[in-house]
C-alpha atoms as a PDB file:
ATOM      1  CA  UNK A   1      28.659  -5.353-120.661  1.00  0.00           C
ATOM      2  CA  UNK A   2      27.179  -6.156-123.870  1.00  0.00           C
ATOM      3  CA  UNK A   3      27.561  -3.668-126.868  1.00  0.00           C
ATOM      4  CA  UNK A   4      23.502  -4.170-127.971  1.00  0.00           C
ATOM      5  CA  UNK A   5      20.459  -1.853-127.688  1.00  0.00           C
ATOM      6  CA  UNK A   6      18.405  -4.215-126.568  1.00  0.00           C
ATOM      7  CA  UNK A   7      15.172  -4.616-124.794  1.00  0.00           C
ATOM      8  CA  UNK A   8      16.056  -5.082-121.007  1.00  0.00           C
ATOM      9  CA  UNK A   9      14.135  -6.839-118.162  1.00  0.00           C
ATOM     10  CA  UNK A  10      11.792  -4.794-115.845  1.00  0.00           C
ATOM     11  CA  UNK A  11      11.030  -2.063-119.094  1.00  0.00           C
ATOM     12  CA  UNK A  12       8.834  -1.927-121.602  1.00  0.00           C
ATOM     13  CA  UNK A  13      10.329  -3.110-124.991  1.00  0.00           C
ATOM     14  CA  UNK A  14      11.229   0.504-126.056  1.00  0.00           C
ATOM     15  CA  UNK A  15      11.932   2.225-122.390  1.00  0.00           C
ATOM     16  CA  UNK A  16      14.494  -0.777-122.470  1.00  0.00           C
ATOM     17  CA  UNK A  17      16.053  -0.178-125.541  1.00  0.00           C
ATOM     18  CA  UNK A  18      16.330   3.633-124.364  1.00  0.00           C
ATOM     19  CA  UNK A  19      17.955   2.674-121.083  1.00  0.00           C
ATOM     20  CA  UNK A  20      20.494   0.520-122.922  1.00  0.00           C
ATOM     21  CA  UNK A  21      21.244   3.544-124.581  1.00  0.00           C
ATOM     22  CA  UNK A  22      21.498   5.470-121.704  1.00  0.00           C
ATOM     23  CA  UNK A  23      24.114   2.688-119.734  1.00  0.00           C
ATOM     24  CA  UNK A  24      26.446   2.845-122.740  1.00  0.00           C
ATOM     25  CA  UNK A  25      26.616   6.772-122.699  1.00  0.00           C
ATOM     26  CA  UNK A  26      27.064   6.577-118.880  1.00  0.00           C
ATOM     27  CA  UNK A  27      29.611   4.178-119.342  1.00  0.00           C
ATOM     28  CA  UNK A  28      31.980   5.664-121.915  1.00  0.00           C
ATOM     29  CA  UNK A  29      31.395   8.831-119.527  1.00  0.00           C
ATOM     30  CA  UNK A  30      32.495   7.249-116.512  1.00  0.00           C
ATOM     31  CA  UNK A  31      35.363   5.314-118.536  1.00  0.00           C
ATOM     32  CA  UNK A  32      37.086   9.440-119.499  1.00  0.00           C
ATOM     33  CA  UNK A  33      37.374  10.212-116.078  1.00  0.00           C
ATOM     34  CA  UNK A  34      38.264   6.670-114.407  1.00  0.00           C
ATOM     35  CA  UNK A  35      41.269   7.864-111.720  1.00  0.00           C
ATOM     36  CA  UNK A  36      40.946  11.677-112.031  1.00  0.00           C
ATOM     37  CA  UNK A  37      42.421  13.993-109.486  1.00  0.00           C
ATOM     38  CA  UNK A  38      40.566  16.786-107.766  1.00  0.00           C
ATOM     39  CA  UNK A  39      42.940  19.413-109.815  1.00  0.00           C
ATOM     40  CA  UNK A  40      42.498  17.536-113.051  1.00  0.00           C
ATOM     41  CA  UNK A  41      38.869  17.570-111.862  1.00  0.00           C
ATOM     42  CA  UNK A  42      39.037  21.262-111.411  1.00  0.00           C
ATOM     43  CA  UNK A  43      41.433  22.214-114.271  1.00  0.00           C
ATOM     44  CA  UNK A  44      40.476  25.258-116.551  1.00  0.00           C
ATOM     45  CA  UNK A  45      41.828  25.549-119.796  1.00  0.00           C
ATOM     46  CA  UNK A  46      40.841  29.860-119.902  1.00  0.00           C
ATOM     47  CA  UNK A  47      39.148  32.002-117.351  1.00  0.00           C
ATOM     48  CA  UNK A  48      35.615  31.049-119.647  1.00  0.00           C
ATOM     49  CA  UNK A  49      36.109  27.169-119.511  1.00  0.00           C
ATOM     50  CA  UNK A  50      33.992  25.056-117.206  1.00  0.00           C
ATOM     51  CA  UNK A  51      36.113  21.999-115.477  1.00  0.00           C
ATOM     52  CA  UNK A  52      35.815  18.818-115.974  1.00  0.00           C
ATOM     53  CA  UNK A  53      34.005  18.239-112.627  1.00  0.00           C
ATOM     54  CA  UNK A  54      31.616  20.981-113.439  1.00  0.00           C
ATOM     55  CA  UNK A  55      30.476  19.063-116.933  1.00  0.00           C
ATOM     56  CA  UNK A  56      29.966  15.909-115.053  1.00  0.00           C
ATOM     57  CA  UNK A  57      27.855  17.748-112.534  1.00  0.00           C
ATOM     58  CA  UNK A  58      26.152  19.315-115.546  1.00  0.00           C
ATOM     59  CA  UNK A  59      25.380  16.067-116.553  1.00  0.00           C
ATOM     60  CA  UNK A  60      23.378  15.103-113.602  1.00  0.00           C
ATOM     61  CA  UNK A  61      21.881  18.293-113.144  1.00  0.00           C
ATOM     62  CA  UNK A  62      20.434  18.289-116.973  1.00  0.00           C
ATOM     63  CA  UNK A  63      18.706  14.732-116.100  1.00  0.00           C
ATOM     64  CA  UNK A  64      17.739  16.483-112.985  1.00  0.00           C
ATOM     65  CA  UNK A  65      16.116  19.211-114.724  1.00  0.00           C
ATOM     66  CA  UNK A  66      14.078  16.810-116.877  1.00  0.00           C
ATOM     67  CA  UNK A  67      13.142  14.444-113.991  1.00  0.00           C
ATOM     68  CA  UNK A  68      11.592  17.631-112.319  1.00  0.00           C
ATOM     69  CA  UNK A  69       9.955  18.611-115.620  1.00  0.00           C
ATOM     70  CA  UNK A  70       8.324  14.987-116.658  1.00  0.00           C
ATOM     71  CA  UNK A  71       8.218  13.149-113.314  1.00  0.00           C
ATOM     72  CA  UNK A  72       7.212  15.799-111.324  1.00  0.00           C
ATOM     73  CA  UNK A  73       5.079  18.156-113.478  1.00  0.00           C
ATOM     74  CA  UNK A  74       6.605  21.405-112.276  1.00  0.00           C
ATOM     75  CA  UNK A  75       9.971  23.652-112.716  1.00  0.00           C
ATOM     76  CA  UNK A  76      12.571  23.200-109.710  1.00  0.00           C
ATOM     77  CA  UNK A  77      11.875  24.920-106.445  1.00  0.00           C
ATOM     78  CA  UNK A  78      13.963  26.850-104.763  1.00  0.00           C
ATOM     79  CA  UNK A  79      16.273  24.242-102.768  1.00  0.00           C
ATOM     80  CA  UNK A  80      16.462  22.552-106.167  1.00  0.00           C
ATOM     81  CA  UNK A  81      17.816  25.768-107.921  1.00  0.00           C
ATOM     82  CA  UNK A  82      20.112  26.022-104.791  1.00  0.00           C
ATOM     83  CA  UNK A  83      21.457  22.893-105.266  1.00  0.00           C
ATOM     84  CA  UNK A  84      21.699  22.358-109.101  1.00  0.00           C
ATOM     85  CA  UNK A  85      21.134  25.815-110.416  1.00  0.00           C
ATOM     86  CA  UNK A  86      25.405  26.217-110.842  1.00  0.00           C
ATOM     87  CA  UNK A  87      25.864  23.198-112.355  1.00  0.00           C
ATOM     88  CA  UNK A  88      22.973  23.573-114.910  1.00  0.00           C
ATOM     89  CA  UNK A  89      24.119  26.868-116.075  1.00  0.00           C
ATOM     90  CA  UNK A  90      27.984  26.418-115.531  1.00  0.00           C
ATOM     91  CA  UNK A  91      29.810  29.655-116.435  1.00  0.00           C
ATOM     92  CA  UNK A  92      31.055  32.039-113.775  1.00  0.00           C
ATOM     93  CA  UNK A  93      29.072  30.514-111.134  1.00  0.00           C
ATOM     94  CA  UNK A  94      29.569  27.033-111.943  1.00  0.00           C
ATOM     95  CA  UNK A  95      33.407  28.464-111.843  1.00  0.00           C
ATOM     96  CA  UNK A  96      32.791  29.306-108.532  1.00  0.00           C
ATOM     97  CA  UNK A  97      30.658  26.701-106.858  1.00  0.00           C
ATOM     98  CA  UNK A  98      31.852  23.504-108.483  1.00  0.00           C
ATOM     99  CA  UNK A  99      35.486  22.422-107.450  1.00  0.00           C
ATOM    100  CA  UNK A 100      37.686  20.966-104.572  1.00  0.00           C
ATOM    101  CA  UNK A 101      35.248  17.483-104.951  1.00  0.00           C
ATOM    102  CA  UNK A 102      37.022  14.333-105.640  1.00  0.00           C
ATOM    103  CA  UNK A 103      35.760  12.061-108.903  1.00  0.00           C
ATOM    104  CA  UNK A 104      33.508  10.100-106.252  1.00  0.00           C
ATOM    105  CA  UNK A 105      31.226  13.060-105.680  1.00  0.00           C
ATOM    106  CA  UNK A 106      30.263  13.592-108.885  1.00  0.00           C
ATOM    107  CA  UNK A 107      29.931  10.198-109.896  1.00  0.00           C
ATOM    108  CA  UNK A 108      27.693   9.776-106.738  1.00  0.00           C
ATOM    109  CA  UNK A 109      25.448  12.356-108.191  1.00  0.00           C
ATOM    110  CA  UNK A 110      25.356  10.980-111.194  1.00  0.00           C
ATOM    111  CA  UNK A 111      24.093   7.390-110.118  1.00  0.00           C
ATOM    112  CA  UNK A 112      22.086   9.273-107.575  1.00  0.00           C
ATOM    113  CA  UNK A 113      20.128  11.343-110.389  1.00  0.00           C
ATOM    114  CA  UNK A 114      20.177   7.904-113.010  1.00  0.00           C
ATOM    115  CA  UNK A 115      18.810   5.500-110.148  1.00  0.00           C
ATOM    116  CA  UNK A 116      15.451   7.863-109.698  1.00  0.00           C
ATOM    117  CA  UNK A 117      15.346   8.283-113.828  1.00  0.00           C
ATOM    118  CA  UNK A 118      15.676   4.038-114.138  1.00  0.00           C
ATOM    119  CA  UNK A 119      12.707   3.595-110.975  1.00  0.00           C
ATOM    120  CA  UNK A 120      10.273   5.901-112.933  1.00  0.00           C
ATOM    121  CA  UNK A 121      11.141   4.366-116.522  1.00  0.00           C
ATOM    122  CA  UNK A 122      10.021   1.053-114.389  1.00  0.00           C
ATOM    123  CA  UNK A 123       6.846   2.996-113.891  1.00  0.00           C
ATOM    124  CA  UNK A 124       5.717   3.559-117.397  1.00  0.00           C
ATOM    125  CA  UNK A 125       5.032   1.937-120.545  1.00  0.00           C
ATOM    126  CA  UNK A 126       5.800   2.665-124.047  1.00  0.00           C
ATOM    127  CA  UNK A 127       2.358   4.393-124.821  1.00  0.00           C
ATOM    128  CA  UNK A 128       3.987   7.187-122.319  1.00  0.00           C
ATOM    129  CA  UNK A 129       7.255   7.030-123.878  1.00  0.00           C
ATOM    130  CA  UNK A 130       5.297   8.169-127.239  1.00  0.00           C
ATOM    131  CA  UNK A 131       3.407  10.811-125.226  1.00  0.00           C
ATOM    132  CA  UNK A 132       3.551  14.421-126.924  1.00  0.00           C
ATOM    133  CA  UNK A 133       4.217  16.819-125.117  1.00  0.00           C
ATOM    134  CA  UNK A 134       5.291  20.872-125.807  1.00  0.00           C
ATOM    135  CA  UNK A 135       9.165  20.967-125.586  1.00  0.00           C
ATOM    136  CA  UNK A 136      11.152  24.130-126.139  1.00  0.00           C
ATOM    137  CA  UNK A 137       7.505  25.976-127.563  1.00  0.00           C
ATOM    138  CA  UNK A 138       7.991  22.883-130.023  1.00  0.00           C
ATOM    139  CA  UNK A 139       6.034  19.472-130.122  1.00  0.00           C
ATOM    140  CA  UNK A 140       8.025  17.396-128.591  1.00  0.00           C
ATOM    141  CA  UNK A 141       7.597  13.902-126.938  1.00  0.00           C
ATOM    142  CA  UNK A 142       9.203  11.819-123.827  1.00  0.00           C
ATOM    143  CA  UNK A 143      10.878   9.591-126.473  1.00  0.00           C
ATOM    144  CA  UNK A 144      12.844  12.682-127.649  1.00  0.00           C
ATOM    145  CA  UNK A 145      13.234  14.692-124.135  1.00  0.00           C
ATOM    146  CA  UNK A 146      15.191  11.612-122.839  1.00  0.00           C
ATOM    147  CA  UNK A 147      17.131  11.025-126.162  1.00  0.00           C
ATOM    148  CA  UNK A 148      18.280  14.187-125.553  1.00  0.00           C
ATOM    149  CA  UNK A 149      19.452  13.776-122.161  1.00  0.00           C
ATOM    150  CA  UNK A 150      21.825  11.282-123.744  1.00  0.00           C
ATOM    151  CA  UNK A 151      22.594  13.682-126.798  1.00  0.00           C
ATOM    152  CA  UNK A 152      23.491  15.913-123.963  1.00  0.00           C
ATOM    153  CA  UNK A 153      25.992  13.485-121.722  1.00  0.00           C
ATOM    154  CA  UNK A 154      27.724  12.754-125.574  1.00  0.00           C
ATOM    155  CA  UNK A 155      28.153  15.999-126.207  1.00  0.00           C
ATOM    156  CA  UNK A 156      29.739  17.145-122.861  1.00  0.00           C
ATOM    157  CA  UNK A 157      31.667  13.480-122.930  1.00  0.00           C
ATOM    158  CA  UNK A 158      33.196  15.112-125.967  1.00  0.00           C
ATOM    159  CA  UNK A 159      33.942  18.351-124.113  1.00  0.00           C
ATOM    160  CA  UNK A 160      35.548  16.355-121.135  1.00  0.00           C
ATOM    161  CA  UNK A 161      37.939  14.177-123.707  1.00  0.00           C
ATOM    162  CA  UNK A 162      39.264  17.353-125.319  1.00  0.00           C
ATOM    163  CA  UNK A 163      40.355  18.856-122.073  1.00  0.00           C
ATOM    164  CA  UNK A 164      42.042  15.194-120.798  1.00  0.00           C
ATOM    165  CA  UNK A 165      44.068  15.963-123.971  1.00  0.00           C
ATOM    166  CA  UNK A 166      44.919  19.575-122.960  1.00  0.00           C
ATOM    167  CA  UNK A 167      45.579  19.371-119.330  1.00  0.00           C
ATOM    168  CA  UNK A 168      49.389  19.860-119.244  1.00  0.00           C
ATOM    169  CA  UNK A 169      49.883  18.076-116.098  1.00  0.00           C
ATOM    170  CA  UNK A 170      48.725  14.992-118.097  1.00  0.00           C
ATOM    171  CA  UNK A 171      50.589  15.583-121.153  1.00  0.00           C
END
């Protein structure tokens, strides 16, 4: 792996730079919980934490959320909600649906949710990247909704490297 934001064949110049982006983030995430156990997986620090597991399925589900949004045009249906709605909102019900998976499962969902984002970035050009579009009641543009997917994976990367250092099983 090169350490470059770089353009990147089968993208437009700045959909590729965005996607190098994106495989670094993904990387450095998958690289925190390389060789995790199901109860370090499922480890909560207080009875308001959300596991590690249930971040990494956050992760997906976020990306989800936005592939729904841009891709599709439309908020998630009901099988969606079914299926994602606990790890989107984590909390008590993400305490309660996400655990006893081993580190393949959510890394499956992971690639599963990146490999649909990567085929429709193949699908569109730079001119859509730029689009603007309402975010949040704000202006807003594709550019900036998938930046902050990646904002999002740091930020819960973060999360997941404080815990490694507080699980006392690891310690």
């Amino acid at each position: 792996m090169e350490f470059k934001v770089k353009e990147l064949e089968g993208y437009t110049p700045q959909i590729g730079r965005l996607v190098s982006m994106m495989n670094y983030a993904r990387k450095t995430t998958l690289d925190a919980v390389h060789g995790l156990t199901i109860k370090e997986l499922d480890h909560l620090h207080n009875k308001n934490a959300n596991s590690i597991g249930a971040l990494l399925l956050h992760i997906a589900a976020v990306e989800k959320g936005f592939q729904i949004e841009i891709f599709d045009g439309r908020n998630p249906n009901e099988q969606e909600y079914d299926e994602w709605g606990a790890a989107y909102g984590l909390g008590e019900l993400g305490r309660k649906e996400i655990k006893d998976q081993p580190l393949t499962f959510y890394i499956d969902k992971l690639y599963e949710v990146r490999n649909r984002t990567l085929e429709e970035f193949r699908r569109r050009d730079d001119t859509w990247l730029h689009s603007e579009r309402l975010w949040d009641n704000q202006p807003s543009n594709n550019y900036f909704i998938w930046f902050h997917v990646i904002e999002d994976e740091i930020n819960h990367r973060g999360q997941i490297r404080i815990q490694l250092k507080m699980i006392p099983f690891l310690s």
